[in-house]
Structures are given as C-alpha cells and as structure tokens.
N, C-alpha and C. Protein backbone atom coordinates (compact mmCIF):
# COMPACT_ATOMS: atom_id res chain seq x y z
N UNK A 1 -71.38 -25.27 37.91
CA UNK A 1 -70.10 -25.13 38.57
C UNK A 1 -69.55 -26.52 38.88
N UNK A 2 -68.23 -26.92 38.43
CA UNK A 2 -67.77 -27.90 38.55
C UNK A 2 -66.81 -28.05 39.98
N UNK A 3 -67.10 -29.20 40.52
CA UNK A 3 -65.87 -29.14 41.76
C UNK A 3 -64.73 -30.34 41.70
N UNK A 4 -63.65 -29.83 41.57
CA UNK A 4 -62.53 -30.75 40.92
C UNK A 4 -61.18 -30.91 42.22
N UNK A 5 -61.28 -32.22 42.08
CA UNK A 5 -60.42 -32.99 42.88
C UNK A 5 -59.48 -33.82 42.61
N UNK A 6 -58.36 -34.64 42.73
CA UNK A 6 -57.03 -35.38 41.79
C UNK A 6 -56.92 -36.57 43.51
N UNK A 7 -57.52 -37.97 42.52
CA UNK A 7 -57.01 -39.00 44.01
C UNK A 7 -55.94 -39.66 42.94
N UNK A 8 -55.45 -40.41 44.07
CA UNK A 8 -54.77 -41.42 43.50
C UNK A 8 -55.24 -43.21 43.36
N UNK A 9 -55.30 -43.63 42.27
CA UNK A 9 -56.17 -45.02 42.25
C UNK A 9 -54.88 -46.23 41.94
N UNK A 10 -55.08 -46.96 43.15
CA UNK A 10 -54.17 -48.08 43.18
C UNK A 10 -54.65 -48.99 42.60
N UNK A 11 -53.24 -49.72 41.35
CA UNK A 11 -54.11 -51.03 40.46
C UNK A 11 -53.01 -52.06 41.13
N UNK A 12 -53.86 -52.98 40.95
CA UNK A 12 -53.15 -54.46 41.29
C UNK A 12 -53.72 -55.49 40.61
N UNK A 13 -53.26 -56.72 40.87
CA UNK A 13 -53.92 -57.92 40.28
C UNK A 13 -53.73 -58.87 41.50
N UNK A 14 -54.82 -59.65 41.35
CA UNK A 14 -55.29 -60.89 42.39
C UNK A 14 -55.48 -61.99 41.40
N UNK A 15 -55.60 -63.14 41.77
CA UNK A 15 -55.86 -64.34 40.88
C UNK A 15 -57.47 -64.45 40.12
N UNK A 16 -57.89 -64.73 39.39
CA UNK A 16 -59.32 -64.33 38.69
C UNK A 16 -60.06 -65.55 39.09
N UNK A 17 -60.77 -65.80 40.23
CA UNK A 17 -61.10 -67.15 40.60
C UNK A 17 -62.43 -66.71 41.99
N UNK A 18 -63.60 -67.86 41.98
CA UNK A 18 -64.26 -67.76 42.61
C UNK A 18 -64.38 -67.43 44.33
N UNK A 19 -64.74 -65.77 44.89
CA UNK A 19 -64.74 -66.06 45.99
C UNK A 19 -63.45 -65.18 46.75
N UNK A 20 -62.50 -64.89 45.74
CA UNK A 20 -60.99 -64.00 45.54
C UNK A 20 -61.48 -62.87 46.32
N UNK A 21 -62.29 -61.99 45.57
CA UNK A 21 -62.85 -60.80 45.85
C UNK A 21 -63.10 -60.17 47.12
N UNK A 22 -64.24 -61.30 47.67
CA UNK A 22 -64.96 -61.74 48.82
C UNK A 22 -63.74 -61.74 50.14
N UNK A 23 -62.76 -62.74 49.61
CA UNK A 23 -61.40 -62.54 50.51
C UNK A 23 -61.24 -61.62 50.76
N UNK A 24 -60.73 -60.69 49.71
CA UNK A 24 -59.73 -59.44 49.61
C UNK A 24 -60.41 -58.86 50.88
N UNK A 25 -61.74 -58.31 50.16
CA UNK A 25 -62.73 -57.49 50.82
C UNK A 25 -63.06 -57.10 52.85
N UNK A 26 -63.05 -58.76 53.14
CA UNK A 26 -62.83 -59.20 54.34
C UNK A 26 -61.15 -59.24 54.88
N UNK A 27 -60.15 -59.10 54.21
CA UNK A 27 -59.27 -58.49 54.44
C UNK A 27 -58.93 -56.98 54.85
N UNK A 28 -59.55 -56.57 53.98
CA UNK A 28 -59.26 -55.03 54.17
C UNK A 28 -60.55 -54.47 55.14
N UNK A 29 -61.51 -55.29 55.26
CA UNK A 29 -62.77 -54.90 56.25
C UNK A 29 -61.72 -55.25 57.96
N UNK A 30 -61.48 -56.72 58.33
CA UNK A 30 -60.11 -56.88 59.45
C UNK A 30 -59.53 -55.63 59.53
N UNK A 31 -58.30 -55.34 58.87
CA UNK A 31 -57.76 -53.70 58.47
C UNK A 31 -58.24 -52.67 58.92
N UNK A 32 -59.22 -52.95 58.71
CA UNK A 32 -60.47 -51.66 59.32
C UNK A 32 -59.75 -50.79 57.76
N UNK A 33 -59.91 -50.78 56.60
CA UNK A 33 -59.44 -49.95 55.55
C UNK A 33 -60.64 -49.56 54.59
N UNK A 34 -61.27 -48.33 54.92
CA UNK A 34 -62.35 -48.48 53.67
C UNK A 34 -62.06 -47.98 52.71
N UNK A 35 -62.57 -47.73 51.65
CA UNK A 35 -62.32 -47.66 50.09
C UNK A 35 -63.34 -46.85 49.81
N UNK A 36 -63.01 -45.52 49.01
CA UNK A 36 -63.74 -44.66 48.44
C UNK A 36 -64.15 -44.97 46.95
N UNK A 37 -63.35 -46.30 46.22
CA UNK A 37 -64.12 -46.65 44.93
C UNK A 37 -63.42 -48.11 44.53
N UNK A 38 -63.52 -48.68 44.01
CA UNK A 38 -63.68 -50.66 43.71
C UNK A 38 -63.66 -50.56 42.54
N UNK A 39 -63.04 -51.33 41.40
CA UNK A 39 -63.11 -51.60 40.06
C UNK A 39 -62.80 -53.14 40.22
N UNK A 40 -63.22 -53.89 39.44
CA UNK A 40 -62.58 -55.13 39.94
C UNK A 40 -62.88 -55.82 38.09
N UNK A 41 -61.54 -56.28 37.46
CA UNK A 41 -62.29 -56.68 35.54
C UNK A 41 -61.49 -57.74 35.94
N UNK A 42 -62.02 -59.07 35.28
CA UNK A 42 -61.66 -59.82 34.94
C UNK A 42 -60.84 -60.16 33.44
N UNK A 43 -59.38 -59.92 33.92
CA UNK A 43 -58.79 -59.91 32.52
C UNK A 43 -58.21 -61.34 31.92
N UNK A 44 -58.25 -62.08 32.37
CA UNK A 44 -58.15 -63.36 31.61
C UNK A 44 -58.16 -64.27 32.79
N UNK A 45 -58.39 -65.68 32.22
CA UNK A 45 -59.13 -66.63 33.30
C UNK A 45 -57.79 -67.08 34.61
N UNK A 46 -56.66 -66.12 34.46
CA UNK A 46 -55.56 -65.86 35.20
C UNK A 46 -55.59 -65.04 36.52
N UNK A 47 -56.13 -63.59 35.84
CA UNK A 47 -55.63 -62.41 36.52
C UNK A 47 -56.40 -61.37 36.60
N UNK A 48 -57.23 -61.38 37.52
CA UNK A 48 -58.16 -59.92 37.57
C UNK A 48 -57.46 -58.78 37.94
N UNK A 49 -57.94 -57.99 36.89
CA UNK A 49 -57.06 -56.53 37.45
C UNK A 49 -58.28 -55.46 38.41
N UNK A 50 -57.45 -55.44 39.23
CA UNK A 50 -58.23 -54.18 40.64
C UNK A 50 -57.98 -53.24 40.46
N UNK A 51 -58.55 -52.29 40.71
CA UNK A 51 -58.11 -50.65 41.09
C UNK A 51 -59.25 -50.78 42.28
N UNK A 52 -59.00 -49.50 42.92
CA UNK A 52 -58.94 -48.84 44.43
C UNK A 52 -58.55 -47.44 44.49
N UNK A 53 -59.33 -46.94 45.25
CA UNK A 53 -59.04 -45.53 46.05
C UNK A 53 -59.20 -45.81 47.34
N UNK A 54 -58.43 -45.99 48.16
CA UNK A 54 -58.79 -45.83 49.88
C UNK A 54 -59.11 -44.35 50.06
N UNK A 55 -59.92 -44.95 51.56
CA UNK A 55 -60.31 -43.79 52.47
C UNK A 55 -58.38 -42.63 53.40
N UNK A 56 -57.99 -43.71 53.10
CA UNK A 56 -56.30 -43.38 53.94
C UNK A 56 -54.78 -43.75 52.76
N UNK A 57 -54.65 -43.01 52.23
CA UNK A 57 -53.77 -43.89 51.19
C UNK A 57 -52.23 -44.25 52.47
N UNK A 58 -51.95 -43.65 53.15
CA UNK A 58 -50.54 -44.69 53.73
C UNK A 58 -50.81 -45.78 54.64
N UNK A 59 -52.57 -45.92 55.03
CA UNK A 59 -52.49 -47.24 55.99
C UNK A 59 -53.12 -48.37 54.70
N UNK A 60 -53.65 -48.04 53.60
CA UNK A 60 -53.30 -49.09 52.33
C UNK A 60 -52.31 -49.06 51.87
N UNK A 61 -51.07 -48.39 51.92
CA UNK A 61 -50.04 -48.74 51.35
C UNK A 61 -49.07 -49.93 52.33
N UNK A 62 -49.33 -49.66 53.95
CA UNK A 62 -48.58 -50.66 54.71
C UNK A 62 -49.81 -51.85 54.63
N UNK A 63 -50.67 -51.87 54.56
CA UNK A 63 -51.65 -53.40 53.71
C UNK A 63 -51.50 -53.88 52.55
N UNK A 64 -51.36 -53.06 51.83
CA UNK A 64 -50.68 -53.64 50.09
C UNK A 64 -49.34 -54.34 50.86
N UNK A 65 -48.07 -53.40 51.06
CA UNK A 65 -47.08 -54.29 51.39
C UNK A 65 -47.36 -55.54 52.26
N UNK A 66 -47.90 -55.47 53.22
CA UNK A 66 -47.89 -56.71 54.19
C UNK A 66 -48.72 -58.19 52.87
N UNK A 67 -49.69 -57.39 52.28
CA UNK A 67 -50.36 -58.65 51.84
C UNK A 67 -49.54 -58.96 50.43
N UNK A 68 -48.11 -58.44 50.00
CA UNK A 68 -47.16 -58.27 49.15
C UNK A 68 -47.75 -58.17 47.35
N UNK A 69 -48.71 -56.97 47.75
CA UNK A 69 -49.38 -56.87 46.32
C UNK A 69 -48.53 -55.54 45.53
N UNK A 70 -48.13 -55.72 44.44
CA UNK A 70 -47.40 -55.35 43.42
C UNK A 70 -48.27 -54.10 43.15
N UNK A 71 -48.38 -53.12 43.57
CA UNK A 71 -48.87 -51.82 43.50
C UNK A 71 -48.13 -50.78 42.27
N UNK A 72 -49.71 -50.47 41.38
CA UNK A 72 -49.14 -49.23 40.17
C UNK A 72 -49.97 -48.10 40.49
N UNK A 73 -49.42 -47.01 40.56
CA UNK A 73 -50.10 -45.71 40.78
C UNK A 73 -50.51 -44.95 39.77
N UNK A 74 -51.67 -44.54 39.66
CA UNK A 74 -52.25 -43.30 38.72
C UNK A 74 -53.26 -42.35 39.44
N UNK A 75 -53.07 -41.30 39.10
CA UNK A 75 -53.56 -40.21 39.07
C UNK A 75 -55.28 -39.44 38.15
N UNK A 76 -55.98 -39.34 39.12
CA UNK A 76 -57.72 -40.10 38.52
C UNK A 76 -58.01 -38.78 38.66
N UNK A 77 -58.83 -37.22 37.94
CA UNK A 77 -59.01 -36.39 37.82
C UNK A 77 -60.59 -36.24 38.36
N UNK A 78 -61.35 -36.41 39.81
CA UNK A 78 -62.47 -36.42 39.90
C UNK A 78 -63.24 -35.17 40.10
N UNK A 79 -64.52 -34.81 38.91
CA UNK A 79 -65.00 -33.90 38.82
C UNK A 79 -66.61 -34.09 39.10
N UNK A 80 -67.12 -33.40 39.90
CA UNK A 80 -68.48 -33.11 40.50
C UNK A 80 -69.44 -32.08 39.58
N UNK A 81 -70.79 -31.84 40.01
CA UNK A 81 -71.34 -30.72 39.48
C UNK A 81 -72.76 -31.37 39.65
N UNK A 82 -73.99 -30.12 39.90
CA UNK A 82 -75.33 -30.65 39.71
C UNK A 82 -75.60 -30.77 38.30
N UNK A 83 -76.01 -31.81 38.30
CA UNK A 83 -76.36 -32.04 36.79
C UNK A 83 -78.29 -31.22 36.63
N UNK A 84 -78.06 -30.34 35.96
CA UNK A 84 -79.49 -29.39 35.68
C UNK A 84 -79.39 -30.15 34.14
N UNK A 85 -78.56 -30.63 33.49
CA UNK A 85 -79.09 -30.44 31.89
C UNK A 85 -77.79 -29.99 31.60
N UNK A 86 -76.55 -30.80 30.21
CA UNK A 86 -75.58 -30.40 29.63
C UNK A 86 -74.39 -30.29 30.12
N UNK A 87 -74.44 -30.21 31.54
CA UNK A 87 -73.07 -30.29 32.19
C UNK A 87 -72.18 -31.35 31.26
N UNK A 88 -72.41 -32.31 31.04
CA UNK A 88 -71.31 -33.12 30.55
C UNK A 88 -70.94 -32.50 29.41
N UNK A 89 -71.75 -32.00 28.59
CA UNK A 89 -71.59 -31.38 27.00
C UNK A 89 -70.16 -29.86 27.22
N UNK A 90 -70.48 -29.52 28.41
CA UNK A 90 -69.87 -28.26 28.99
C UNK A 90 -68.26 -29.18 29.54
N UNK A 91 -68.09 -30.14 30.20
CA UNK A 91 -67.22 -30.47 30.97
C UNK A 91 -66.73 -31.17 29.32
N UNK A 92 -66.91 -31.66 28.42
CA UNK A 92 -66.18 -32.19 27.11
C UNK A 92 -65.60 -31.11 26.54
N UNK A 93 -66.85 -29.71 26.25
CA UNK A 93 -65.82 -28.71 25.60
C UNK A 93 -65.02 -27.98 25.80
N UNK A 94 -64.62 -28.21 27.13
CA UNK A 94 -63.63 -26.96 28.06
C UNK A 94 -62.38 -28.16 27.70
N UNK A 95 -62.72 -29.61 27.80
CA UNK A 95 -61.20 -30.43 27.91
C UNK A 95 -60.75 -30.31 26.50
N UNK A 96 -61.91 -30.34 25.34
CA UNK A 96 -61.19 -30.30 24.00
C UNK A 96 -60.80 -28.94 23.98
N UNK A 97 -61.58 -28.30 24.22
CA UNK A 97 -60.85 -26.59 23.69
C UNK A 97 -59.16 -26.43 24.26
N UNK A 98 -59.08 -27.32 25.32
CA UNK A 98 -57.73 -27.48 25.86
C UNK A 98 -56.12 -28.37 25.33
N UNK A 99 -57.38 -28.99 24.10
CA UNK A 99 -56.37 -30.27 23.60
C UNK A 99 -56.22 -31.16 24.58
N UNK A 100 -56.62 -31.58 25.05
CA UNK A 100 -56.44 -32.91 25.96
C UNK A 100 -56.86 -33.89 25.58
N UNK A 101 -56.32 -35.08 25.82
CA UNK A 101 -56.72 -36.05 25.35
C UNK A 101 -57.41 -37.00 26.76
N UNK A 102 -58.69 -37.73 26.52
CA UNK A 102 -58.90 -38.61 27.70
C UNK A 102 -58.17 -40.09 27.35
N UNK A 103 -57.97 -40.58 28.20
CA UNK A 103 -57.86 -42.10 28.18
C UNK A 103 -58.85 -43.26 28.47
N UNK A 104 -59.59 -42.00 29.52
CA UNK A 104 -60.44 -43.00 30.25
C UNK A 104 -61.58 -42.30 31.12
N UNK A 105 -62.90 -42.62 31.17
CA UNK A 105 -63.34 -41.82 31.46
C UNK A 105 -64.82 -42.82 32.07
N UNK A 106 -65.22 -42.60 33.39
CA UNK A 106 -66.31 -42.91 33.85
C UNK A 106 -67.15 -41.66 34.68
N UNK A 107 -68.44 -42.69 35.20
CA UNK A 107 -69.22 -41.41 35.45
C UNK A 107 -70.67 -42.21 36.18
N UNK A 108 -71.04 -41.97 37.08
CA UNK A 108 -72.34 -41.86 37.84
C UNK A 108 -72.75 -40.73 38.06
N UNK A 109 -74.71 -40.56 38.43
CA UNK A 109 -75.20 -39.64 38.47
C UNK A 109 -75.87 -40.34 39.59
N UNK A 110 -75.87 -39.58 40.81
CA UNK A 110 -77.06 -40.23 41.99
C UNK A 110 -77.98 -38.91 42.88
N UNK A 111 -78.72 -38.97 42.49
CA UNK A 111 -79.82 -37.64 43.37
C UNK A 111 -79.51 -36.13 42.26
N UNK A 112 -79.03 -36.15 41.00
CA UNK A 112 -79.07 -34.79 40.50
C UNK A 112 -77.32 -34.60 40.17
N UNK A 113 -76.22 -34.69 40.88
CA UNK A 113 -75.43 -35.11 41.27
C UNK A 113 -74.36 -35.95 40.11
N UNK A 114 -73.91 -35.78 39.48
CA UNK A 114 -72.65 -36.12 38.71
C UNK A 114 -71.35 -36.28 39.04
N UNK A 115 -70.97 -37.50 39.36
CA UNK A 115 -69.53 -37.56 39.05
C UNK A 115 -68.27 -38.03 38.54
N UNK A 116 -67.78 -37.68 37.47
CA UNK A 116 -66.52 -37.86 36.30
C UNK A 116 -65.55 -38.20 36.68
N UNK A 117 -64.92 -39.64 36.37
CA UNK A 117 -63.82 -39.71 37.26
C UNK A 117 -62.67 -40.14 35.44
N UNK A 118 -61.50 -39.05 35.44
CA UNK A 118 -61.07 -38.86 34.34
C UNK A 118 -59.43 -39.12 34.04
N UNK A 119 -59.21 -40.19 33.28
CA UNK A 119 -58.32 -40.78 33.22
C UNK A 119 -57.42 -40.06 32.40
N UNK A 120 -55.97 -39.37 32.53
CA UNK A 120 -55.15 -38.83 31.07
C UNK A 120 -53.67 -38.73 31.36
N UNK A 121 -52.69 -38.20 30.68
CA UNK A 121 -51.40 -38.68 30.64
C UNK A 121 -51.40 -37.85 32.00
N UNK A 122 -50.30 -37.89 32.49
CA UNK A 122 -49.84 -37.43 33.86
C UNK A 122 -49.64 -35.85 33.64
N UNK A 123 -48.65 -35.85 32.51
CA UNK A 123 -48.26 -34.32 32.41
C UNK A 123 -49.43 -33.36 31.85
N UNK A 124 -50.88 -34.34 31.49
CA UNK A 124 -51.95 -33.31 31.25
C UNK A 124 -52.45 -33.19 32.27
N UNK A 125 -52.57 -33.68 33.28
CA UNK A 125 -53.74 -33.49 34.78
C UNK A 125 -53.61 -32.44 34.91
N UNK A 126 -52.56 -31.21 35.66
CA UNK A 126 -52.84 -29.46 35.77
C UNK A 126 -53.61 -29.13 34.18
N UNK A 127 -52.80 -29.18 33.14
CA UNK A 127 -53.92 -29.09 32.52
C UNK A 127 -55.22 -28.88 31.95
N UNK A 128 -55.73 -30.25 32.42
CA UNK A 128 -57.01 -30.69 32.79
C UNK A 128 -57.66 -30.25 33.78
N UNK A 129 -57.26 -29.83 34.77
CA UNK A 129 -57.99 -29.37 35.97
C UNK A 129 -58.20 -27.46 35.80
N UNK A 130 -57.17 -27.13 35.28
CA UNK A 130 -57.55 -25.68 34.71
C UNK A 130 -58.73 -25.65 33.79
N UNK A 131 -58.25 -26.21 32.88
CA UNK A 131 -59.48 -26.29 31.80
C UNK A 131 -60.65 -26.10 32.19
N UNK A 132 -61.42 -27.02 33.26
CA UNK A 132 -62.52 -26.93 34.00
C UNK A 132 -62.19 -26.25 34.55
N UNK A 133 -61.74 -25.52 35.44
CA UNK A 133 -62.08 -24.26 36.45
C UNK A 133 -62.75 -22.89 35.83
C-alpha cells in the first residue's frame, strides 16, 4: 500500500563557494525554519543550485523574500510504502500503465520504509497520484 502526498520544493541559487551552505543553514536555523528535505548541486564554479521543502512554506517564503532569493516553484509527488520486496517494480508499472512520463525521480529506504520523491510535468501530477492509488 502506497501513501501519497504532493509538497512543494523551492529551487534557488546561492553563489558555489566555500562555507555558502554552512551560512545559509545558520540562517534559516536564526529563523527558527526547519526543512523537511536539502538538495544542494553544484552547477558551475558560479552557482549552486538548491532546492528545499520547509517544515512551514509561508514563514520560508517571508525568509526567501527578506534574504531576496529568486524563488522557482515545483510540485514533488512524495510516495511512501513498506518495502517487503518489489514495491518499486509495482510503483513503475502503475505510472507506465498510465503513460506518464518521470522527469525525475529519487528515493531512500530507512528501517523497511521507502520513500519516492517524483518529479513530472505539472498537468501529470493528478494523474500520477491516481495511478498509484
């Protein structure tokens, strides 16, 4: 049994440089703002690109503005389930049998425990979230 949820993951960019991170981090710790997930890539020796899920999305949105970070929104399809064996094989053929396409797709397993966090065009997310049900 799958348990399916839709956050929203804020991307930004910070400068790609030693110690940046560490800032941010202690910024948003001040804030008192915690974060339900962190991506942090280094995309050229310029510009690291971030994503984020807060614990509160409108008291990170008045911290994005104050700290005047250029905020893009997407829509992240997160799916749960005990992993006994095949779940993932099961959660692939319900999205193809649907025609969907992924974009993007990650995944941890901690204590038995699976969870898919699933990237796709906007107008597929209902979709996508039927599919699995």
């Amino acid at each position: 049994m799958f348990t399916i949820d839709t956050c929203t993951v804020y991307n930004f960019h910070l400068p790609d440089k030693p110690g940046i991170l560490l800032t941010f981090a202690n910024r948003l710790r001040t804030a008192d703002i915690p974060l339900k997930a962190l991506w942090a890539q280094g995309k050229s020796k310029v510009d690291a690109r971030i994503r984020c899920i807060p614990e509160r999305d409108p008291q990170f949105l008045d911290f994005a503005k104050s700290a005047e970070l250029e905020l893009f929104e997407e829509i992240v399809v997160y799916i749960t389930a005990n992993d006994s064996g095949g779940e993932f094989l099961k959660l692939l053929e319900r999205i193809a049998s649907a025609n969907i396409n992924i974009n993007e797709m990650q995944a941890v397993n901690i204590a038995g425990e699976t969870g898919w966090m699933i990237w796709t065009d906007e107008e597929q997310v209902e979709p996508l979230i039927e599919s699995i049900r």
